[in-house]
C-alpha atoms as a PDB file:
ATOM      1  CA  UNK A   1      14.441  65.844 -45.999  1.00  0.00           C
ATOM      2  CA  UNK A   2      11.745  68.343 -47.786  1.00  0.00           C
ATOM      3  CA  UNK A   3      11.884  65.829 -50.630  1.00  0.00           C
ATOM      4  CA  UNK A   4      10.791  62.780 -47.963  1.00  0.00           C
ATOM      5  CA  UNK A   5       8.200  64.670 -46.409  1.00  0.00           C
ATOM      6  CA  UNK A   6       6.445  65.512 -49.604  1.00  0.00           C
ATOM      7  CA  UNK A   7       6.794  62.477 -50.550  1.00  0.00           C
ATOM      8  CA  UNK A   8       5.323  61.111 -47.411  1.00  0.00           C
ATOM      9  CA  UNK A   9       2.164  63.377 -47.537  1.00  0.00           C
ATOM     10  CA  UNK A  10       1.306  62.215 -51.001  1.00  0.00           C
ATOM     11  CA  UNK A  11       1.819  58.821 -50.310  1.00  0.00           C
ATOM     12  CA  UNK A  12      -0.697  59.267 -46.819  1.00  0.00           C
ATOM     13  CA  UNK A  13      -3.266  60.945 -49.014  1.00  0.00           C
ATOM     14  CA  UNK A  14      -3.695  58.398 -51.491  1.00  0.00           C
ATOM     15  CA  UNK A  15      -4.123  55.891 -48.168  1.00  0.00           C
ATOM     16  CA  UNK A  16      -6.263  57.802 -46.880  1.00  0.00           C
ATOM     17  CA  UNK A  17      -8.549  57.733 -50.014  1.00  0.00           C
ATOM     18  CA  UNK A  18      -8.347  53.785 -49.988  1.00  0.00           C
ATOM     19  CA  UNK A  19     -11.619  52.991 -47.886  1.00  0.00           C
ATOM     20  CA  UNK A  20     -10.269  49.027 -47.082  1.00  0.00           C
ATOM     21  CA  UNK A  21      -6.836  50.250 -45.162  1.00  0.00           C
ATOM     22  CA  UNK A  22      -9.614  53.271 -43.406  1.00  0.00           C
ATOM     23  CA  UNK A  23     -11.981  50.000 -42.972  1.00  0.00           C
ATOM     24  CA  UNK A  24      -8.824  47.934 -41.622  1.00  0.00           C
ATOM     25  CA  UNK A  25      -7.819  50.638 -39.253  1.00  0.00           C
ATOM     26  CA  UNK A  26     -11.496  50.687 -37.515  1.00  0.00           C
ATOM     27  CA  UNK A  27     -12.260  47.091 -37.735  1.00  0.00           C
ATOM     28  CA  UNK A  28      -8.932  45.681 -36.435  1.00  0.00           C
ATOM     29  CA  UNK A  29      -8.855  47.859 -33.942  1.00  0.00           C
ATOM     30  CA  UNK A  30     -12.722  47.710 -32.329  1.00  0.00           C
ATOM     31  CA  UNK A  31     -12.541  44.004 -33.402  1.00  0.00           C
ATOM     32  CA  UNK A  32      -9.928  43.143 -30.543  1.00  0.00           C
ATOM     33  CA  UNK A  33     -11.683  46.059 -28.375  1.00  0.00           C
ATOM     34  CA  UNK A  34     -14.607  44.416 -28.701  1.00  0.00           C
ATOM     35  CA  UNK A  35     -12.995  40.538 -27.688  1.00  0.00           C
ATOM     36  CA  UNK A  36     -10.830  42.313 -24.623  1.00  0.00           C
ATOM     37  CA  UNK A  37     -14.194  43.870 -23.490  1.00  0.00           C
ATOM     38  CA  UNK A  38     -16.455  40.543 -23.229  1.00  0.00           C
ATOM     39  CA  UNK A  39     -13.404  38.791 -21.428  1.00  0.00           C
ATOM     40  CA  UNK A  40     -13.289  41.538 -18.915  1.00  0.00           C
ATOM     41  CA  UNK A  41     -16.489  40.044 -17.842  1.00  0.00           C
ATOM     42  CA  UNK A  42     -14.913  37.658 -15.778  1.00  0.00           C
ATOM     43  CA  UNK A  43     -12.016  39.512 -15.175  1.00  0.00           C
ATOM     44  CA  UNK A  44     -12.495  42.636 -14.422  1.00  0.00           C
ATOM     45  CA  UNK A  45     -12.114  46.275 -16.220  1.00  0.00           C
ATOM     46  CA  UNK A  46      -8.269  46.358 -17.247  1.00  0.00           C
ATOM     47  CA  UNK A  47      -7.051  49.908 -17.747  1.00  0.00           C
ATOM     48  CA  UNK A  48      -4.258  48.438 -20.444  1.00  0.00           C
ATOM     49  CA  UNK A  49      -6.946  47.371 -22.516  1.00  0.00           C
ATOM     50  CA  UNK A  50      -7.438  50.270 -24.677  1.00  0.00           C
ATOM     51  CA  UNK A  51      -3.544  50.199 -25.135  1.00  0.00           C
ATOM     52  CA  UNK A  52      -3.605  46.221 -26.233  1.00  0.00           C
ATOM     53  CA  UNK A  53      -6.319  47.561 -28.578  1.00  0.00           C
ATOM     54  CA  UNK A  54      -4.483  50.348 -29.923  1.00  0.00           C
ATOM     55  CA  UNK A  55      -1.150  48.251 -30.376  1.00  0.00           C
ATOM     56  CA  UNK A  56      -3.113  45.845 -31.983  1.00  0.00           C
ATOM     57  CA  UNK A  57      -4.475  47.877 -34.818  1.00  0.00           C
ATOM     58  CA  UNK A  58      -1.403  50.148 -35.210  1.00  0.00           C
ATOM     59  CA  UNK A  59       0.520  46.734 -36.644  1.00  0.00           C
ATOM     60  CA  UNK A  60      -2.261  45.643 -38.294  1.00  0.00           C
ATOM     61  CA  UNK A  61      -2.768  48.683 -40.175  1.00  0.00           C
ATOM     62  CA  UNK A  62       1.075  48.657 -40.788  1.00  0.00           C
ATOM     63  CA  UNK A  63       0.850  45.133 -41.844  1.00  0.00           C
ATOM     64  CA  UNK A  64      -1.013  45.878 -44.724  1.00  0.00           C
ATOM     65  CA  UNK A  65       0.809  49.275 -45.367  1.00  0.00           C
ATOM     66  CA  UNK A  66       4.237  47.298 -46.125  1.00  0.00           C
ATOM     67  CA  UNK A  67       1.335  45.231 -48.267  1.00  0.00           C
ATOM     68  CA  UNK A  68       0.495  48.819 -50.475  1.00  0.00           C
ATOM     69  CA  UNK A  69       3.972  47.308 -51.765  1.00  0.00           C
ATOM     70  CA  UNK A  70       1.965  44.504 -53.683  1.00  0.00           C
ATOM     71  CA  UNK A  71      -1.120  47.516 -54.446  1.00  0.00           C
ATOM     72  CA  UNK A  72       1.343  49.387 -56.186  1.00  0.00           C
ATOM     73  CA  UNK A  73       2.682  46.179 -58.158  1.00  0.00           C
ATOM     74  CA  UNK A  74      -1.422  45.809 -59.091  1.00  0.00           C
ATOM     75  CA  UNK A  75      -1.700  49.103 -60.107  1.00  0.00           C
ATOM     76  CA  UNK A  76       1.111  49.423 -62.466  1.00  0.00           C
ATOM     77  CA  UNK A  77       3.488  51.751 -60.673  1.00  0.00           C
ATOM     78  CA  UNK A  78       5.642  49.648 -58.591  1.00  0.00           C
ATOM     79  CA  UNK A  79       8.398  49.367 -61.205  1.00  0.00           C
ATOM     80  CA  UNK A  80       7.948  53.264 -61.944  1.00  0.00           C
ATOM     81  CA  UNK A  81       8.553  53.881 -58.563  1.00  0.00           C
ATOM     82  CA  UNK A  82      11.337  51.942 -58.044  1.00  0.00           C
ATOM     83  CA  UNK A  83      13.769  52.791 -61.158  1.00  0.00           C
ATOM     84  CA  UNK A  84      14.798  55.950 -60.206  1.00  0.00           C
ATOM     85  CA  UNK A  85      18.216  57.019 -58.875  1.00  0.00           C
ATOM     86  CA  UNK A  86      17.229  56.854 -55.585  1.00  0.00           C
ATOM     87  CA  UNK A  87      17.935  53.719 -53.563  1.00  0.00           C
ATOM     88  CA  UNK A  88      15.075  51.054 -53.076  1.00  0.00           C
ATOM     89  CA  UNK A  89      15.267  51.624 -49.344  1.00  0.00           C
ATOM     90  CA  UNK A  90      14.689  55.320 -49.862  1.00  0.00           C
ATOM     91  CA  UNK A  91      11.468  54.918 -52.926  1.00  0.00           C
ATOM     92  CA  UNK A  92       9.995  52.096 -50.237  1.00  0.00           C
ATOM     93  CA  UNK A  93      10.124  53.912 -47.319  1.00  0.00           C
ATOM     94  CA  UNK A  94       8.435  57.271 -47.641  1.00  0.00           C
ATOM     95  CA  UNK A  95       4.914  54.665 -49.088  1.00  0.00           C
ATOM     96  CA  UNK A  96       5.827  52.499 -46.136  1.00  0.00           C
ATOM     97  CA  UNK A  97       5.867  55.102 -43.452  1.00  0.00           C
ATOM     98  CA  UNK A  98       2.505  57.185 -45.119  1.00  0.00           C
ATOM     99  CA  UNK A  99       0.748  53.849 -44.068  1.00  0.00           C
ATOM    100  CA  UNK A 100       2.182  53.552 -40.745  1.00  0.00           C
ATOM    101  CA  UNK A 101       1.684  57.441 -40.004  1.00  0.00           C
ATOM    102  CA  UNK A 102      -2.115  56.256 -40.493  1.00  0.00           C
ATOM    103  CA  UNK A 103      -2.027  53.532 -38.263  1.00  0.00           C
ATOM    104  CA  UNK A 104      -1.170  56.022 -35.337  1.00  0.00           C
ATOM    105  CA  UNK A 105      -5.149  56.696 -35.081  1.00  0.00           C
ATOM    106  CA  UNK A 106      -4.984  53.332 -33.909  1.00  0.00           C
ATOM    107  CA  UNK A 107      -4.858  54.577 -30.508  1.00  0.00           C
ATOM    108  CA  UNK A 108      -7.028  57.736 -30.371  1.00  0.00           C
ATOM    109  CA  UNK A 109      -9.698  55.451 -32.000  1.00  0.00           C
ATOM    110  CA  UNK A 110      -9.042  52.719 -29.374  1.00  0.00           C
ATOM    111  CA  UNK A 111      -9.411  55.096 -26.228  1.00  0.00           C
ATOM    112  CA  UNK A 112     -12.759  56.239 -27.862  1.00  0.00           C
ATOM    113  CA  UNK A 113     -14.070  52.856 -27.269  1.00  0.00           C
ATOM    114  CA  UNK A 114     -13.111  52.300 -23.976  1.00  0.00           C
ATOM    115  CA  UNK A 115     -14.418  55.841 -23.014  1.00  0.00           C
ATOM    116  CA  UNK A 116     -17.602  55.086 -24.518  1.00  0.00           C
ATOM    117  CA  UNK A 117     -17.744  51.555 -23.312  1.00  0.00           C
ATOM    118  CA  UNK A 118     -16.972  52.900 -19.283  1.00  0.00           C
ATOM    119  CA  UNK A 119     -13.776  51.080 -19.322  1.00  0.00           C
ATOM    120  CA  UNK A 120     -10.721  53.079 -17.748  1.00  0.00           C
ATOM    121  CA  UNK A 121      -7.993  54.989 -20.080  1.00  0.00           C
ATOM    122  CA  UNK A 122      -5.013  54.113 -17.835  1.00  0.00           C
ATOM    123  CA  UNK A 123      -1.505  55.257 -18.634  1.00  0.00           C
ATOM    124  CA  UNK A 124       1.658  56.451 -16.472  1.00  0.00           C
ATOM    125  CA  UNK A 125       1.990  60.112 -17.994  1.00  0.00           C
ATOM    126  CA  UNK A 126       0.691  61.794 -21.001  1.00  0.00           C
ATOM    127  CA  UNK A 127       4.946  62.311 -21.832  1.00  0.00           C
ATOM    128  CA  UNK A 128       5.126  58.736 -21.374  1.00  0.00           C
ATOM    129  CA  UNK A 129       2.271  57.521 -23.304  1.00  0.00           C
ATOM    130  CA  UNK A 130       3.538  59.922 -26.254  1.00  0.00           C
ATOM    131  CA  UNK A 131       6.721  58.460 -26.428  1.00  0.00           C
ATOM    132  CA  UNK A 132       5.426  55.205 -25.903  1.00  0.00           C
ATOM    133  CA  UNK A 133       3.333  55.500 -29.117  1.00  0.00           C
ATOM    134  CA  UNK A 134       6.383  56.796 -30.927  1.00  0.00           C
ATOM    135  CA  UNK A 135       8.744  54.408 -29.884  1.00  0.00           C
ATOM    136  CA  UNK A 136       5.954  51.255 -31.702  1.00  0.00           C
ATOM    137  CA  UNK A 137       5.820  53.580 -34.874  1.00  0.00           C
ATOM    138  CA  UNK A 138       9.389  53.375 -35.584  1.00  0.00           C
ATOM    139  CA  UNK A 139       9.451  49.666 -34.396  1.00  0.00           C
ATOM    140  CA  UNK A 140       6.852  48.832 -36.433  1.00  0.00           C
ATOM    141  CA  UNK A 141       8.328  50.694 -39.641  1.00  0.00           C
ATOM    142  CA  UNK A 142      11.444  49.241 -39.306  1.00  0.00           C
ATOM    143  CA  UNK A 143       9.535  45.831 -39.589  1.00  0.00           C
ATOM    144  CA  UNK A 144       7.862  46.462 -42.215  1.00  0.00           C
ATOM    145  CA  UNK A 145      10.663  47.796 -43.981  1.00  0.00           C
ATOM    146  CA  UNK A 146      11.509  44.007 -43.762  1.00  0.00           C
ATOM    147  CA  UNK A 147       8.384  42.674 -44.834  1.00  0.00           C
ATOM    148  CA  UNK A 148       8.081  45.319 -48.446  1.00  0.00           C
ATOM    149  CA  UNK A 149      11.031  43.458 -49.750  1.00  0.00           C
ATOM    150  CA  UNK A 150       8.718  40.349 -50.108  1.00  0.00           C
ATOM    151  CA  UNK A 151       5.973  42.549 -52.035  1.00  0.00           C
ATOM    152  CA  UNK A 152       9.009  43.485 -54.448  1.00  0.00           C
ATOM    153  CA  UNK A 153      10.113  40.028 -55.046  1.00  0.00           C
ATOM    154  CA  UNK A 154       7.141  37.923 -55.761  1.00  0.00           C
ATOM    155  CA  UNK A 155       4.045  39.454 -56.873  1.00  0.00           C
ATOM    156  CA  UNK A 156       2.096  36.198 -54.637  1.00  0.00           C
ATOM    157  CA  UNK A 157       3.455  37.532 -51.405  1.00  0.00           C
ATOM    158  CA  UNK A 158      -0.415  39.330 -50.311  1.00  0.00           C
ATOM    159  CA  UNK A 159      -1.357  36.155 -50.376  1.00  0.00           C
ATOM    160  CA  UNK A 160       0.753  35.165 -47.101  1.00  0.00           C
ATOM    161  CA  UNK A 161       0.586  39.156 -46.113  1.00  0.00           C
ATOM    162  CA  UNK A 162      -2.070  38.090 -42.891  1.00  0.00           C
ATOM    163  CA  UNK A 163       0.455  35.426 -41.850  1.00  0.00           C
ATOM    164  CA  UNK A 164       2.557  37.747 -40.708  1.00  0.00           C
ATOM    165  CA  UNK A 165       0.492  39.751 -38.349  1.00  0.00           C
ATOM    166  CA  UNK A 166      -0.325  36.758 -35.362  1.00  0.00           C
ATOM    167  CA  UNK A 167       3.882  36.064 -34.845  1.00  0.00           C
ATOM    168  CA  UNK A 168       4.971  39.355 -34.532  1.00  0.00           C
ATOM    169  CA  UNK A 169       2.317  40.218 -32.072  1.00  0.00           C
ATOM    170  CA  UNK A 170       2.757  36.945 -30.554  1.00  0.00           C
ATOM    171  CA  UNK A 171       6.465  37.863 -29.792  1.00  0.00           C
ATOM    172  CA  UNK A 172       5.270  41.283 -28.878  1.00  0.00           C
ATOM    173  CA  UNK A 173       4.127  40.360 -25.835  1.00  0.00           C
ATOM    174  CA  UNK A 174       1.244  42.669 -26.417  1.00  0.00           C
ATOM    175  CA  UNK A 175      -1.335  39.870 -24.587  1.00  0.00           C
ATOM    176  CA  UNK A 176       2.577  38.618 -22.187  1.00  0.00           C
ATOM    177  CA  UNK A 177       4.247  35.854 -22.859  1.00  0.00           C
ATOM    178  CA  UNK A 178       2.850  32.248 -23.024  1.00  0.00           C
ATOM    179  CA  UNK A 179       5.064  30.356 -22.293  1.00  0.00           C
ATOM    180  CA  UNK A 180       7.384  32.748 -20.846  1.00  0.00           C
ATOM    181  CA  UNK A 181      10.147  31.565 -22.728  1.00  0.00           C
ATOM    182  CA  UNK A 182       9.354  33.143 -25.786  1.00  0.00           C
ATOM    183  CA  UNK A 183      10.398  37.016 -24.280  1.00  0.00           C
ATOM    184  CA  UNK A 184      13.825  36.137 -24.642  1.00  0.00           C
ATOM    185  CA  UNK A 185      12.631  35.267 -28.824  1.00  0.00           C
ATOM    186  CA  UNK A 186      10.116  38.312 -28.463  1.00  0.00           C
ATOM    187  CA  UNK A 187      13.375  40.896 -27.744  1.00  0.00           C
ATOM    188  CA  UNK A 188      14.567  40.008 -31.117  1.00  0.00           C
ATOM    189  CA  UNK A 189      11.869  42.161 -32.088  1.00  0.00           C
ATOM    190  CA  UNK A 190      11.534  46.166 -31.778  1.00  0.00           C
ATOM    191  CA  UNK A 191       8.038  45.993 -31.031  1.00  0.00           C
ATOM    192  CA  UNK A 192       8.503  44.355 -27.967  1.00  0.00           C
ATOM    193  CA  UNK A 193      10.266  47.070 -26.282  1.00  0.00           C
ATOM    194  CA  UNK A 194       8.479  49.435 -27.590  1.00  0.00           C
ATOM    195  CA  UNK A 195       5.476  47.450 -25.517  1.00  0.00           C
ATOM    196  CA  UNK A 196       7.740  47.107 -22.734  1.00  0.00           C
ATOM    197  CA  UNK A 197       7.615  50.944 -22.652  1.00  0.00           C
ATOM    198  CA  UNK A 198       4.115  51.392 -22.680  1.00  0.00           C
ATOM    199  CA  UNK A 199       3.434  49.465 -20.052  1.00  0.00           C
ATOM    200  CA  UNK A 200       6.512  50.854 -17.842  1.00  0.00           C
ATOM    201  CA  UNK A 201       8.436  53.578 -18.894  1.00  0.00           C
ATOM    202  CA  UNK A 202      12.234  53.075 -18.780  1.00  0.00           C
ATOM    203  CA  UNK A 203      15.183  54.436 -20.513  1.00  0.00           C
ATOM    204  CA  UNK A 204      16.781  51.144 -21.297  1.00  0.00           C
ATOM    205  CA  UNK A 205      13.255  49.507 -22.985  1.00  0.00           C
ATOM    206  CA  UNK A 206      13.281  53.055 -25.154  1.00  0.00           C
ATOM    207  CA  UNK A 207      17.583  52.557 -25.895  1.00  0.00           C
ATOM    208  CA  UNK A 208      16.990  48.785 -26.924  1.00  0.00           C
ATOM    209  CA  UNK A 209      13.767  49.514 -28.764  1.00  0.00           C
ATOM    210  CA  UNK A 210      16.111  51.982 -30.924  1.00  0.00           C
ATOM    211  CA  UNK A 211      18.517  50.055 -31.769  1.00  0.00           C
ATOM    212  CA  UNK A 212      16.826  46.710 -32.159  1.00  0.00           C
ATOM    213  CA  UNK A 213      15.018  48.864 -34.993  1.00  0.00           C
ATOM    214  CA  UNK A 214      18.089  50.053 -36.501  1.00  0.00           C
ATOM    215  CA  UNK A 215      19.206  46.977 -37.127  1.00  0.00           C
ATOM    216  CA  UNK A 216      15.878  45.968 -38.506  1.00  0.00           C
ATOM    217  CA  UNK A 217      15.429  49.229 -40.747  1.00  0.00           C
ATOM    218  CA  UNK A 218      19.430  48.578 -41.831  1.00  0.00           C
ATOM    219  CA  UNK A 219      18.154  44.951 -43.007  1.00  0.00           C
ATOM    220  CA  UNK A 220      15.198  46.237 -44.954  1.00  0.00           C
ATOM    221  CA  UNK A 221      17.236  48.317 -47.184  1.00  0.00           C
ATOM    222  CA  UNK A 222      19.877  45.818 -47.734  1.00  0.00           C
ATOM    223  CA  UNK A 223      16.937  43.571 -48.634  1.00  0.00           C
ATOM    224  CA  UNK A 224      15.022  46.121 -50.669  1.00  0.00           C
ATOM    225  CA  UNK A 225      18.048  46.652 -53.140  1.00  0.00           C
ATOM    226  CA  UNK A 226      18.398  42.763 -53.565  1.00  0.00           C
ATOM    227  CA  UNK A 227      14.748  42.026 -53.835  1.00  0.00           C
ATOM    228  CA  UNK A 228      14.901  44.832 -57.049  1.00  0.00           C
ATOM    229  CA  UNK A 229      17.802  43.047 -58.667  1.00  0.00           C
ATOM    230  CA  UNK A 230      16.492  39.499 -58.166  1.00  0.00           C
ATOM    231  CA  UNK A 231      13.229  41.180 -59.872  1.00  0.00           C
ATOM    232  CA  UNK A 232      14.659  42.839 -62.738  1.00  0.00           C
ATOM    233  CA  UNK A 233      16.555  39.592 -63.498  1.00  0.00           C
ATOM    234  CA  UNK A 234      13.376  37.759 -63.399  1.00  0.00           C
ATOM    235  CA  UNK A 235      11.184  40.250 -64.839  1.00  0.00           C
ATOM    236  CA  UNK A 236       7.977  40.261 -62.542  1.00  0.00           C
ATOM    237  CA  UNK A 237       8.122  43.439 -61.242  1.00  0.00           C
ATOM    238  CA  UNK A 238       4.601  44.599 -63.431  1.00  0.00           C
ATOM    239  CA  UNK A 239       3.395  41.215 -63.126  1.00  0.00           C
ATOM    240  CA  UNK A 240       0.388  41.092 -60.797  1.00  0.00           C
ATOM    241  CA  UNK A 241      -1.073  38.162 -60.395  1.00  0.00           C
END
């Protein structure tokens, strides 16, 4: 565990220097702020809508930290990283979860806005909301754990990276379902639960969003120790193209 955490805090710090994923953070989440805010013209002030905002940029931002996958292929290091003794799963997630750690600012940033904007901060308890918050971190991590696999296999896969971000949150239900039909799709996903329980706190949205995600997560590493094979065999893992 002492060996994941360090390896998590050098991983966050070397985000952290990267001024795009800071940039990505801010803009994706004030950019969807900032659409939510001139629709509430007509519709009124929503209190949810610093929560859509913060959702919003927290999969954004991990988006593009499962993408730090294809960074590290750019930079040289992906294949260092990955032929060690540990397993795949275990090199990929401690640079995976650094990213999504990030994204949690997602929120604080997002209920800046809407207190400097005059729109409402509304949430059922401050327990609640904390939970909430940590509920879509581990959803969204077990996504992405998914989605690195790609970055391992084929070094074109940032090219498709911002095709992934519209579905998921589409299924989310972070903006409801239209048409309603797709929920029943949508609770395929962790994230939507984990939505589910911000809005409404419940015991069985938290239980599903759990395991939902450790299916997900158990999927990721079974995919990140094929994706390394298929690589070696192919040899692209320092191509970067």
């Amino acid at each position: 565990m002492s060996g994941f955490i360090r390896m998590c805090w050098f991983h966050l710090r070397q985000f952290a220097r990267v001024g795009y994923f800071v940039t990505l953070l801010i803009t994706s989440t004030a950019s969807i702020f900032a659409m939510q805010a001139l629709g509430s013209r007509a519709t009124g002030a929503d209190p949810a809508l610093w929560l859509r905002s913060g959702e919003m940029g927290m999969w954004a931002t991990c988006t593009f930290a499962a993408g730090i996958v294809g960074f590290q292929r750019f930079q040289g290091t992906l294949a260092h990283l990955l032929f060690t003794p540990r397993l795949p799963g275990t090199v990929l997630l401690p640079l995976i979860a650094s990213g999504s750690i990030f994204s949690v600012l997602a929120f604080p940033l997002a209920a800046g806005l809407s207190a400097c904007c005059g729109f409402p901060i509304g949430f059922s308890s401050a327990g609640g909301l904390v939970a909430g918050i940590l509920l879509l971190w581990i959803a969204c991590l077990s996504l992405c754990l998914v989605i690195a696999p790609v970055f391992v296999l084929s070094a074109h896969a940032l090219t498709y990276e911002g095709l992934i971000l519209v579905p998921i949150v589409l299924l989310s239900g972070i903006f409801g379902y239209h048409p309603a039909g797709l929920r029943m799709l949508g609770h395929a996903l962790p994230t939507s639960f984990a939505v589910e329980f911000l809005a409404q706190p419940s015991w069985s949205s938290a239980i599903m969003c759990l395991l939902v995600a450790v299916v997900w997560a158990g999927m990721g590493f079974w995919l990140a120790a094929r994706a390394l094979d298929r690589a070696t065999v192919d040899g692209t893992l320092e191509v970067a193209v």
